[in-house]
PDB file of N, CA and C in Angstrom:
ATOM      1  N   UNK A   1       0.853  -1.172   0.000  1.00  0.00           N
ATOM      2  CA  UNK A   1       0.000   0.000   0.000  1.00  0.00           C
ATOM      3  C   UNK A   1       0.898   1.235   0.000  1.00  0.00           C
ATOM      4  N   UNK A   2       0.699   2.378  -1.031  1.00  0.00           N
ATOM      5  CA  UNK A   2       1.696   3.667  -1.261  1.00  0.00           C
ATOM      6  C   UNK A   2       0.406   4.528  -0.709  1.00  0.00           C
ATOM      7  N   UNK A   3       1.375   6.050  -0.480  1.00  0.00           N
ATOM      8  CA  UNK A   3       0.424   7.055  -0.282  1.00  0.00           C
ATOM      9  C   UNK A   3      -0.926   7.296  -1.209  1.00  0.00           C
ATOM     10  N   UNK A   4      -1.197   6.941  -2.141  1.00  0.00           N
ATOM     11  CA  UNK A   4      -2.336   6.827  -2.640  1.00  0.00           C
ATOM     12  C   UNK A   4      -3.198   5.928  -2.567  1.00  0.00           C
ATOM     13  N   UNK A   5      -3.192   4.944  -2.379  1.00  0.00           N
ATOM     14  CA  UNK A   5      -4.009   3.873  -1.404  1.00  0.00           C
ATOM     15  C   UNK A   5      -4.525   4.571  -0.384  1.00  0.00           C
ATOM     16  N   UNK A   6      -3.466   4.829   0.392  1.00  0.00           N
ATOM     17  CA  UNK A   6      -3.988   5.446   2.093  1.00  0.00           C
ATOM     18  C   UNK A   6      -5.140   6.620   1.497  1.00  0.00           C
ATOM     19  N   UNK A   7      -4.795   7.554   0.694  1.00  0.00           N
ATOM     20  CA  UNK A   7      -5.720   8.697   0.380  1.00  0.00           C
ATOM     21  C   UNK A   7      -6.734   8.139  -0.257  1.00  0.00           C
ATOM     22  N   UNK A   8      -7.018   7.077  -0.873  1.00  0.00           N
ATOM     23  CA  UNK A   8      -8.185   6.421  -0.977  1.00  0.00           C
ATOM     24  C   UNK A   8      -9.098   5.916  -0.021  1.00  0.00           C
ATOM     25  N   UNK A   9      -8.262   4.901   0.726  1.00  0.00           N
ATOM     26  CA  UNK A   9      -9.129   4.753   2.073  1.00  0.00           C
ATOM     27  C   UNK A   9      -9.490   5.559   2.968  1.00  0.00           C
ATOM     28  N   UNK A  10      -8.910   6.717   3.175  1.00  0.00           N
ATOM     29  CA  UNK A  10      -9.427   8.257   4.163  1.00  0.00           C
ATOM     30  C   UNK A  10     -10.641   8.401   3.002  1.00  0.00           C
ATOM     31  N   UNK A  11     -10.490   8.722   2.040  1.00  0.00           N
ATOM     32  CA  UNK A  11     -11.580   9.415   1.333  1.00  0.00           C
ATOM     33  C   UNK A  11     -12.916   8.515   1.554  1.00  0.00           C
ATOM     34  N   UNK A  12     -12.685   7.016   1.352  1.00  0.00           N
ATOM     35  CA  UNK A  12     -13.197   6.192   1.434  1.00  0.00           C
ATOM     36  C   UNK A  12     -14.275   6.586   2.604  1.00  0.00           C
ATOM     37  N   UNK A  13     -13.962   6.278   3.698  1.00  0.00           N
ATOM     38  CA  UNK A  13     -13.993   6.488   4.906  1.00  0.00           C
ATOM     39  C   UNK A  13     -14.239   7.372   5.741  1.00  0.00           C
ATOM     40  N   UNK A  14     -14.100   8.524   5.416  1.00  0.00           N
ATOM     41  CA  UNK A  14     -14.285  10.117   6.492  1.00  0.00           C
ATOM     42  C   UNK A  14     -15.108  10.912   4.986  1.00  0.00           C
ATOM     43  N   UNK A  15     -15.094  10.584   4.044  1.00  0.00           N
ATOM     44  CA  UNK A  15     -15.854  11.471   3.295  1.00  0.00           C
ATOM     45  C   UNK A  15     -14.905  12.715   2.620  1.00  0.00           C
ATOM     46  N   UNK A  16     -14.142  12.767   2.791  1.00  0.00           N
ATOM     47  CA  UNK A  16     -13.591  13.908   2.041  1.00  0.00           C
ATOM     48  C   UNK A  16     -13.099  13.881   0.912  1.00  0.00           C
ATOM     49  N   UNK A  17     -12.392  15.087   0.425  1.00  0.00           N
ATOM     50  CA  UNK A  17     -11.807  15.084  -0.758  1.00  0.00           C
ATOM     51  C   UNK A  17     -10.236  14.153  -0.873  1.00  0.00           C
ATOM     52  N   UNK A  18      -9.519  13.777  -2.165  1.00  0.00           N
ATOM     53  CA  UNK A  18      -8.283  13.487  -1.902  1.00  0.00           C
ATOM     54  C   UNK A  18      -7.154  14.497  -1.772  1.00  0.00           C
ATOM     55  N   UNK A  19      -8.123  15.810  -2.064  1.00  0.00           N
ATOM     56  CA  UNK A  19      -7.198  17.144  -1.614  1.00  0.00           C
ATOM     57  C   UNK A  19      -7.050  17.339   0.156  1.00  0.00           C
ATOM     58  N   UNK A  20      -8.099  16.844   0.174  1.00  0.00           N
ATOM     59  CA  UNK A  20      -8.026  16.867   1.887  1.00  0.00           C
ATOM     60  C   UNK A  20      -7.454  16.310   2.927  1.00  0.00           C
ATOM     61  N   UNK A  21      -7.781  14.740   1.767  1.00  0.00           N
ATOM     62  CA  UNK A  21      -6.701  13.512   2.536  1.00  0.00           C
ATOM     63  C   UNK A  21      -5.327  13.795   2.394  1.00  0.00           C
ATOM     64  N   UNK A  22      -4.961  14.132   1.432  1.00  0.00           N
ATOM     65  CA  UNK A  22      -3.222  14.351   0.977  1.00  0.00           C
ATOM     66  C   UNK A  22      -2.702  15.427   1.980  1.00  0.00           C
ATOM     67  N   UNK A  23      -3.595  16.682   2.190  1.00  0.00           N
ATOM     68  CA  UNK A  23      -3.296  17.670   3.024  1.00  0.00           C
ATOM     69  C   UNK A  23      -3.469  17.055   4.532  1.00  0.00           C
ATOM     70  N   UNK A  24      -4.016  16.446   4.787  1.00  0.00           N
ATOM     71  CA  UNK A  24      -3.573  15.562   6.582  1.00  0.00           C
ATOM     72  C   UNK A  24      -2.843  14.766   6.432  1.00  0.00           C
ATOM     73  N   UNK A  25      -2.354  13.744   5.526  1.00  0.00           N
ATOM     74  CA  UNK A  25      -1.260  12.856   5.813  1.00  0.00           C
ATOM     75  C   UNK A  25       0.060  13.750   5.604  1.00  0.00           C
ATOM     76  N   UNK A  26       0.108  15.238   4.667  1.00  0.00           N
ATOM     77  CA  UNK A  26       1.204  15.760   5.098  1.00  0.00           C
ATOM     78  C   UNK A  26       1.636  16.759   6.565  1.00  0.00           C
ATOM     79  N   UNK A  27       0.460  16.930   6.424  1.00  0.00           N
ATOM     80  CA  UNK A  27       0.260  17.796   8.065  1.00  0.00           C
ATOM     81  C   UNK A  27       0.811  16.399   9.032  1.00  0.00           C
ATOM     82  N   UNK A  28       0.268  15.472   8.961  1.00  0.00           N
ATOM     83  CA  UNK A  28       0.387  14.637  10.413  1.00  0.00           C
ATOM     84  C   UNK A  28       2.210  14.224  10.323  1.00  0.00           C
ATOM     85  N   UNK A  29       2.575  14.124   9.066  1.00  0.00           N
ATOM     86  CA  UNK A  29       4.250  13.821   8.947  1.00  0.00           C
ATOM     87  C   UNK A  29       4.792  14.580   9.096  1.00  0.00           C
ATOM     88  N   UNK A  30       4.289  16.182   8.713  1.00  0.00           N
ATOM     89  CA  UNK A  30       5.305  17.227   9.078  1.00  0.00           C
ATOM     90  C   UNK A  30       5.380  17.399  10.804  1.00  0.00           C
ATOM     91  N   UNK A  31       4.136  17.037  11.107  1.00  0.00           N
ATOM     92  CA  UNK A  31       3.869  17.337  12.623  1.00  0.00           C
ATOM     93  C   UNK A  31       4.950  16.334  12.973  1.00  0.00           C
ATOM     94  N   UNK A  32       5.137  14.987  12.673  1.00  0.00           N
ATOM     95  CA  UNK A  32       5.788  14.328  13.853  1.00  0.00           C
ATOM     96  C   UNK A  32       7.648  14.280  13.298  1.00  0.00           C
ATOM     97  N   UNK A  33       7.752  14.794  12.042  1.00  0.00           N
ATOM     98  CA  UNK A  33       9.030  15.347  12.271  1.00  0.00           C
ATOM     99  C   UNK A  33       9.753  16.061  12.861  1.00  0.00           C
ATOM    100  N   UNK A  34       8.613  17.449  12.917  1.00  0.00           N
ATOM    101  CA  UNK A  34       9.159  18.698  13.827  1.00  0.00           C
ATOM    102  C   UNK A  34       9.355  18.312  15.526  1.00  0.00           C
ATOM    103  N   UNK A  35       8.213  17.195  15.803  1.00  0.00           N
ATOM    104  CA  UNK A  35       7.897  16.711  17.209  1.00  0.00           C
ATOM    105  C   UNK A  35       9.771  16.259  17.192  1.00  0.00           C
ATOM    106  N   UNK A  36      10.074  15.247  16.426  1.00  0.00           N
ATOM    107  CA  UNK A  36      11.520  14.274  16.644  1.00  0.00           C
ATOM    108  C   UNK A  36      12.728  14.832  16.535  1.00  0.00           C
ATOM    109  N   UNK A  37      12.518  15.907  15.907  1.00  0.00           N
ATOM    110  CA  UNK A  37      13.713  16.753  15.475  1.00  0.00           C
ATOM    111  C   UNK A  37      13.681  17.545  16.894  1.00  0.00           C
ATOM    112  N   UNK A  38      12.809  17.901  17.631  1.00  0.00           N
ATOM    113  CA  UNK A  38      13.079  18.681  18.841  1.00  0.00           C
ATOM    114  C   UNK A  38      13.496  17.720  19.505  1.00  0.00           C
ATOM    115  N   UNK A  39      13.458  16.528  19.779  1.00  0.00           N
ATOM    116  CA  UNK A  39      13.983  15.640  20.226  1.00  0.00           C
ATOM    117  C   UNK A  39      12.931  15.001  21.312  1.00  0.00           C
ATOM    118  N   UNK A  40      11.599  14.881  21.254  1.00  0.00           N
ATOM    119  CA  UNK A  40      10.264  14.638  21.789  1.00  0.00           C
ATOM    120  C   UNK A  40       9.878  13.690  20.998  1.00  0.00           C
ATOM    121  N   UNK A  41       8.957  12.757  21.482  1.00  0.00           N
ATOM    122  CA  UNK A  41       7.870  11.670  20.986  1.00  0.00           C
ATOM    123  C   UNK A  41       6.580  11.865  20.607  1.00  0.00           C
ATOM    124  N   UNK A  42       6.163  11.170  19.988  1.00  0.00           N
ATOM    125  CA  UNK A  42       4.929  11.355  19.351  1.00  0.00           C
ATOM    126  C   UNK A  42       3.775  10.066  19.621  1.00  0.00           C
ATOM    127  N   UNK A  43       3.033  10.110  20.716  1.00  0.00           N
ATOM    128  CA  UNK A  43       2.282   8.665  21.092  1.00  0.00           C
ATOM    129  C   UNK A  43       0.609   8.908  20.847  1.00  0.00           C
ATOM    130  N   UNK A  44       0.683   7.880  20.045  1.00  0.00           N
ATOM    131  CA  UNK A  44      -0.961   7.745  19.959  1.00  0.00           C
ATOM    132  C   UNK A  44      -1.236   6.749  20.450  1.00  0.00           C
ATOM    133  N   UNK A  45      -2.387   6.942  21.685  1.00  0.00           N
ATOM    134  CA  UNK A  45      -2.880   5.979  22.087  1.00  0.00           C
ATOM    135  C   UNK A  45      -3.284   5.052  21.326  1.00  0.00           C
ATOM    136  N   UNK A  46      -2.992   3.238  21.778  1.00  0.00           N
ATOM    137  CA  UNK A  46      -3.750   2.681  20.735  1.00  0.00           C
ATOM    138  C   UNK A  46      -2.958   2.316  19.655  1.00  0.00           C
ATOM    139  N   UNK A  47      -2.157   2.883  18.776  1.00  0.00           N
ATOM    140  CA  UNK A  47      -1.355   2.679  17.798  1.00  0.00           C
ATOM    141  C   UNK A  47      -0.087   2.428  17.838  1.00  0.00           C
ATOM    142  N   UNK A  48       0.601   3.601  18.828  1.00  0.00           N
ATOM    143  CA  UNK A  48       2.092   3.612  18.952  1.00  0.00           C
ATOM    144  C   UNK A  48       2.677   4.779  18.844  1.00  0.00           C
ATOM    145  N   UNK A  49       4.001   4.828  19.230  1.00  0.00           N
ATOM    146  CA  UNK A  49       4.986   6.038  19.539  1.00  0.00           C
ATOM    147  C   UNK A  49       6.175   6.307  18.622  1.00  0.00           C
ATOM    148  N   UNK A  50       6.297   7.244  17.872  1.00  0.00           N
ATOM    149  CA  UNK A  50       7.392   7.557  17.337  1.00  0.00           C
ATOM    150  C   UNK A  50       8.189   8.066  17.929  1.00  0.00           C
ATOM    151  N   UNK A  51       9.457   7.628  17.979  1.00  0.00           N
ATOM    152  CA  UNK A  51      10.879   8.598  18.579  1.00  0.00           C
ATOM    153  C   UNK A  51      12.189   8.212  18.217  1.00  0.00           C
ATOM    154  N   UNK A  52      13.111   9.158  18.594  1.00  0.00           N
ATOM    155  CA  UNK A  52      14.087   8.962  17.792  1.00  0.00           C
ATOM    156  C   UNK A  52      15.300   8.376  18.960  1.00  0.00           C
ATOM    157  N   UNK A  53      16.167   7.545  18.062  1.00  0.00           N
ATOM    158  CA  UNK A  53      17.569   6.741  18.881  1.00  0.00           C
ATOM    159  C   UNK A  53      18.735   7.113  18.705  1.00  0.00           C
ATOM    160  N   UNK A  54      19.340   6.985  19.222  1.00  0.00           N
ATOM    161  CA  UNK A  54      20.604   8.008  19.351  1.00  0.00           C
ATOM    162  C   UNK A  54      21.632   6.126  18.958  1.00  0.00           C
ATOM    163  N   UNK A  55      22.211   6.162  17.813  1.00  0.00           N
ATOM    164  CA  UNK A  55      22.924   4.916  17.259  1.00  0.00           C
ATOM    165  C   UNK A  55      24.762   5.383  17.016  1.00  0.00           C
ATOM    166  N   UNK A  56      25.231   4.805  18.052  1.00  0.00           N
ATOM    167  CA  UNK A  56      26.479   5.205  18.420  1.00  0.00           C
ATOM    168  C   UNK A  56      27.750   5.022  17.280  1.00  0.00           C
ATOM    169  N   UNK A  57      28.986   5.646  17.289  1.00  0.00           N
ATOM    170  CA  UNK A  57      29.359   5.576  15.877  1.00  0.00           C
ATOM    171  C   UNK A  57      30.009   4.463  16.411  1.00  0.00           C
ATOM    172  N   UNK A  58      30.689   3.789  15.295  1.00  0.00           N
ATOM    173  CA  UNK A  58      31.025   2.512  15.175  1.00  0.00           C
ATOM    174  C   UNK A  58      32.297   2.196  14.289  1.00  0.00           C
ATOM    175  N   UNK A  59      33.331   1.125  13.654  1.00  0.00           N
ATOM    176  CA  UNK A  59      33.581   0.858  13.057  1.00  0.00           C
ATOM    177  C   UNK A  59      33.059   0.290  11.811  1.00  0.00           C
ATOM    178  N   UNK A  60      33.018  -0.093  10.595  1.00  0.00           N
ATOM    179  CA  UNK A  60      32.365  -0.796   9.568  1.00  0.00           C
ATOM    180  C   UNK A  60      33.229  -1.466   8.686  1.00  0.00           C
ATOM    181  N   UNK A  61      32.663  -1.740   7.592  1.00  0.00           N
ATOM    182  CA  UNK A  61      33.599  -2.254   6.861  1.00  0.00           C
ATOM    183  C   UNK A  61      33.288  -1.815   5.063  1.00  0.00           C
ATOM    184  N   UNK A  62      34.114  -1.853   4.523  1.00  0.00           N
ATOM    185  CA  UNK A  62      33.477  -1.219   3.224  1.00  0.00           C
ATOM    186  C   UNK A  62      33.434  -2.538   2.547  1.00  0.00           C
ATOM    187  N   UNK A  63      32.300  -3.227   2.067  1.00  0.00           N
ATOM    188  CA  UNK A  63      32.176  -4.315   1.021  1.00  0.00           C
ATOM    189  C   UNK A  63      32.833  -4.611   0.105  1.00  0.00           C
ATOM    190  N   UNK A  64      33.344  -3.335  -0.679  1.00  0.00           N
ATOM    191  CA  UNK A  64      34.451  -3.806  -1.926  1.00  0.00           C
ATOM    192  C   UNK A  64      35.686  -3.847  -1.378  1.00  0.00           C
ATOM    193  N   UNK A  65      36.170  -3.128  -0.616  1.00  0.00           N
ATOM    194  CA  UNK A  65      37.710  -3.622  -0.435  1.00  0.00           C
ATOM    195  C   UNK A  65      37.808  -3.942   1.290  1.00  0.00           C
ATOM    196  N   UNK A  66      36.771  -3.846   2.140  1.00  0.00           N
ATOM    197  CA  UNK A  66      36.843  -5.232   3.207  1.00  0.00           C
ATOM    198  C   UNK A  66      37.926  -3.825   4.562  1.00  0.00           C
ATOM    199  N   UNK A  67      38.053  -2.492   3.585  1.00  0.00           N
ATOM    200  CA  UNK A  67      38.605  -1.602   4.985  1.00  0.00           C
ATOM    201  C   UNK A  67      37.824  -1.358   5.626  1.00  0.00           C
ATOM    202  N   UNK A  68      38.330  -1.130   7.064  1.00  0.00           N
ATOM    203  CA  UNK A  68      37.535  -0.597   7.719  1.00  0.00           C
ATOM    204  C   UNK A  68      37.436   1.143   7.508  1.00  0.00           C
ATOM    205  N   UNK A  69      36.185   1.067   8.549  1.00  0.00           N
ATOM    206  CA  UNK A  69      35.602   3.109   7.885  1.00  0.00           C
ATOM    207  C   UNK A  69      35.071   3.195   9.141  1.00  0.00           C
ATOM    208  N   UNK A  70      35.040   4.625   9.845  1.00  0.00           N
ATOM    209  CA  UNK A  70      34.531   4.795  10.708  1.00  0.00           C
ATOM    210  C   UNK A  70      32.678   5.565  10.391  1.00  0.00           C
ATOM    211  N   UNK A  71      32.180   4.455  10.666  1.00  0.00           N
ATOM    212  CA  UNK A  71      30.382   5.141  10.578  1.00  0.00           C
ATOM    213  C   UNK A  71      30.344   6.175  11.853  1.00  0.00           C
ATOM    214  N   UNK A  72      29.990   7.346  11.631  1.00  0.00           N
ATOM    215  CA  UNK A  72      29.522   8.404  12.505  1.00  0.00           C
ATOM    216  C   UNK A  72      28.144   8.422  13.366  1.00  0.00           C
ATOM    217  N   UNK A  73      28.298   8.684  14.879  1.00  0.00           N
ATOM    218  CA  UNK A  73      27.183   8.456  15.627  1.00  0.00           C
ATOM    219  C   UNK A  73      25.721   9.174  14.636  1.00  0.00           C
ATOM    220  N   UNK A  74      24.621   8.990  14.811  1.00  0.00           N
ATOM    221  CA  UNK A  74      23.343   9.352  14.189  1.00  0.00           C
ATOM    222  C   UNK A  74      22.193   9.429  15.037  1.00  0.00           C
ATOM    223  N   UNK A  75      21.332  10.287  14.630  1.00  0.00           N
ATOM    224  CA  UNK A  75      19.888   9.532  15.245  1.00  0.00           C
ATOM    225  C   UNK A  75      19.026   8.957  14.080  1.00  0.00           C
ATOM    226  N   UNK A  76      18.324   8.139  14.616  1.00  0.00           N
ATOM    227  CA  UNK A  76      17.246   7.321  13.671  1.00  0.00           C
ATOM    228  C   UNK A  76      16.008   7.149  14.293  1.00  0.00           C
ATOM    229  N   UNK A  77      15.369   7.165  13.453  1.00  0.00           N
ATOM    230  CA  UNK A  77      13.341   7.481  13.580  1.00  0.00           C
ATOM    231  C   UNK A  77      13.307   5.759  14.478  1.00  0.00           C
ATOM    232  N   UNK A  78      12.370   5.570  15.193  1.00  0.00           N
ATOM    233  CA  UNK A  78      11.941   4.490  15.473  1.00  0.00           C
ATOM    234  C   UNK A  78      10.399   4.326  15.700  1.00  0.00           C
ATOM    235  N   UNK A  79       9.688   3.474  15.556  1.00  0.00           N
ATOM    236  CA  UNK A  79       8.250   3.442  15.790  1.00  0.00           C
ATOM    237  C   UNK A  79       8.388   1.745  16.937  1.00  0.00           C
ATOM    238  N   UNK A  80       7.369   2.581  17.962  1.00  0.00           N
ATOM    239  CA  UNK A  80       6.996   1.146  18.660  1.00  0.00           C
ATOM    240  C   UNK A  80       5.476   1.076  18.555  1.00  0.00           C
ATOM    241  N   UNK A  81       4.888  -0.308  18.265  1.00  0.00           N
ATOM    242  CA  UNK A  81       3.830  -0.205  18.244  1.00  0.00           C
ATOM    243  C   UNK A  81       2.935  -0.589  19.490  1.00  0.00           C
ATOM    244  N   UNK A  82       1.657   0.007  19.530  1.00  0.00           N
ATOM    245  CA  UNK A  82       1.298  -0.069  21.195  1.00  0.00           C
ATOM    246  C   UNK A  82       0.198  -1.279  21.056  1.00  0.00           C
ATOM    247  N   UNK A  83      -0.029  -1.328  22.458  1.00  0.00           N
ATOM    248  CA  UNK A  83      -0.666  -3.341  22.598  1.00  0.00           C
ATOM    249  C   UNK A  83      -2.088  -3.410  21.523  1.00  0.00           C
ATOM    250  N   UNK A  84      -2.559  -2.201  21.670  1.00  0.00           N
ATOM    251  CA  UNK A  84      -3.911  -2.378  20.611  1.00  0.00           C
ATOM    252  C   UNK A  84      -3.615  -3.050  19.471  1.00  0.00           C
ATOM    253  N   UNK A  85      -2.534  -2.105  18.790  1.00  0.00           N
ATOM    254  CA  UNK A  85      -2.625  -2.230  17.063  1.00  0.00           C
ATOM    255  C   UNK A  85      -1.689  -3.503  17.302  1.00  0.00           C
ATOM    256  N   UNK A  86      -0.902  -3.960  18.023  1.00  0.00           N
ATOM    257  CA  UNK A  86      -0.204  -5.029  17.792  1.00  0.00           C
ATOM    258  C   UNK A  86      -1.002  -6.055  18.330  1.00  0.00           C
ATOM    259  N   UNK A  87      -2.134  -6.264  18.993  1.00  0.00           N
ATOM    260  CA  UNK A  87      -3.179  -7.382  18.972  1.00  0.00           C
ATOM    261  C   UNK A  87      -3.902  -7.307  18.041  1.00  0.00           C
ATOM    262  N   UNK A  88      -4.341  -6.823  17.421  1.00  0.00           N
ATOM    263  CA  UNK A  88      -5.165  -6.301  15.742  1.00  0.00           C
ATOM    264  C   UNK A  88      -4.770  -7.102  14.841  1.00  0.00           C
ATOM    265  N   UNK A  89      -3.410  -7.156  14.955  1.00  0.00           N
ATOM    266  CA  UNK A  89      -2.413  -7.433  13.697  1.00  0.00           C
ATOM    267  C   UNK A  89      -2.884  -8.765  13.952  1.00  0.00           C
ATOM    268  N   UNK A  90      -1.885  -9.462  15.217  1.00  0.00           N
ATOM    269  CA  UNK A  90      -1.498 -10.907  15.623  1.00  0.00           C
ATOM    270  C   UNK A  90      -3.460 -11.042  15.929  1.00  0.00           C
ATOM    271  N   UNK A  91      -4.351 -10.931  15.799  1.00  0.00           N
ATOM    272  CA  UNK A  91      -5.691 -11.318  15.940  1.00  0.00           C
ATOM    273  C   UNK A  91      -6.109 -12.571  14.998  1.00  0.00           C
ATOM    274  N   UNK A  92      -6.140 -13.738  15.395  1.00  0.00           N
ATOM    275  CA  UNK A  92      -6.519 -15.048  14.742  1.00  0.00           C
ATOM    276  C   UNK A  92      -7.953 -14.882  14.566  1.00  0.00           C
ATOM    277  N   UNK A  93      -8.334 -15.412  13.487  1.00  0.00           N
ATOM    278  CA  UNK A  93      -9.881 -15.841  13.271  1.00  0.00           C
ATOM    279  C   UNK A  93     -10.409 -17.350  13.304  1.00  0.00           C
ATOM    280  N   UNK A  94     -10.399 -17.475  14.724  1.00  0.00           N
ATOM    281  CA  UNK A  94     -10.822 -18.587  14.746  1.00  0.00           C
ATOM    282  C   UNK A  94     -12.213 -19.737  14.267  1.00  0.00           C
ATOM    283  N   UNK A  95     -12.983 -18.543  13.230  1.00  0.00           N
ATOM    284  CA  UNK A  95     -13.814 -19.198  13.002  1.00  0.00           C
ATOM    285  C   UNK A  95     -14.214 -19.982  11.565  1.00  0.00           C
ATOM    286  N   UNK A  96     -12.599 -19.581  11.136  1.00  0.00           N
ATOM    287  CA  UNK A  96     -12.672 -20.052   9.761  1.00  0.00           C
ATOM    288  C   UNK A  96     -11.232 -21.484   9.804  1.00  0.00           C
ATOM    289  N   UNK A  97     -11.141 -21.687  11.038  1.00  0.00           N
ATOM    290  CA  UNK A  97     -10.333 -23.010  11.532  1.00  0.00           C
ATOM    291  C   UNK A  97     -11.209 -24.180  12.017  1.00  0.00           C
ATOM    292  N   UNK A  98     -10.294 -25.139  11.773  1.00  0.00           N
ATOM    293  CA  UNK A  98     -11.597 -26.424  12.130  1.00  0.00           C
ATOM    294  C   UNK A  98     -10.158 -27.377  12.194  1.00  0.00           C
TER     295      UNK A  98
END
């Protein structure tokens, strides 16, 4: 599923335009960038929390010639998902088992 799927199913669903849908899925990403970049989380009940990890620098190795390189510390986006949407997912239907 790409961003146009999703703006189908909002439209689908809440009734609006796909001008409308496109304009909240960029609002809600710009929102939780600016949230991570301040260095704050972003939790929706129910779904899950975005935040960012602090990934320490390291040694590596370069694939073609096998030197080592030093990778520089970073932060990186992380999503955890919260008990709702991750029972949703893992949710068996037991009524189509026998």
């Amino acid at each position: 599923m790409n961003k146009a799927d999703v703006i189908d199913v909002i439209v689908n669903d809440v009734r609006i335009t796909k001008t409308q849908a496109d304009a909240m899925i960029n609002a809600f990403k710009s929102a939780v960038i600016s949230t991570l970049r301040k260095g704050e989380t972003v939790t929706i009940v129910g779904f899950g929390t975005f935040m960012i990890s602090n990934r320490a620098a390291r040694n590596g190795r370069n694939p073609q010639t096998g030197a080592t390189i030093k990778v520089k510390a970073t932060k990186v986006p992380r999503f955890k998902a919260g008990k709702d949407f991750t029972e949703k997912i893992n949710k068996i239907n037991y009524s189509n088992s026998k």
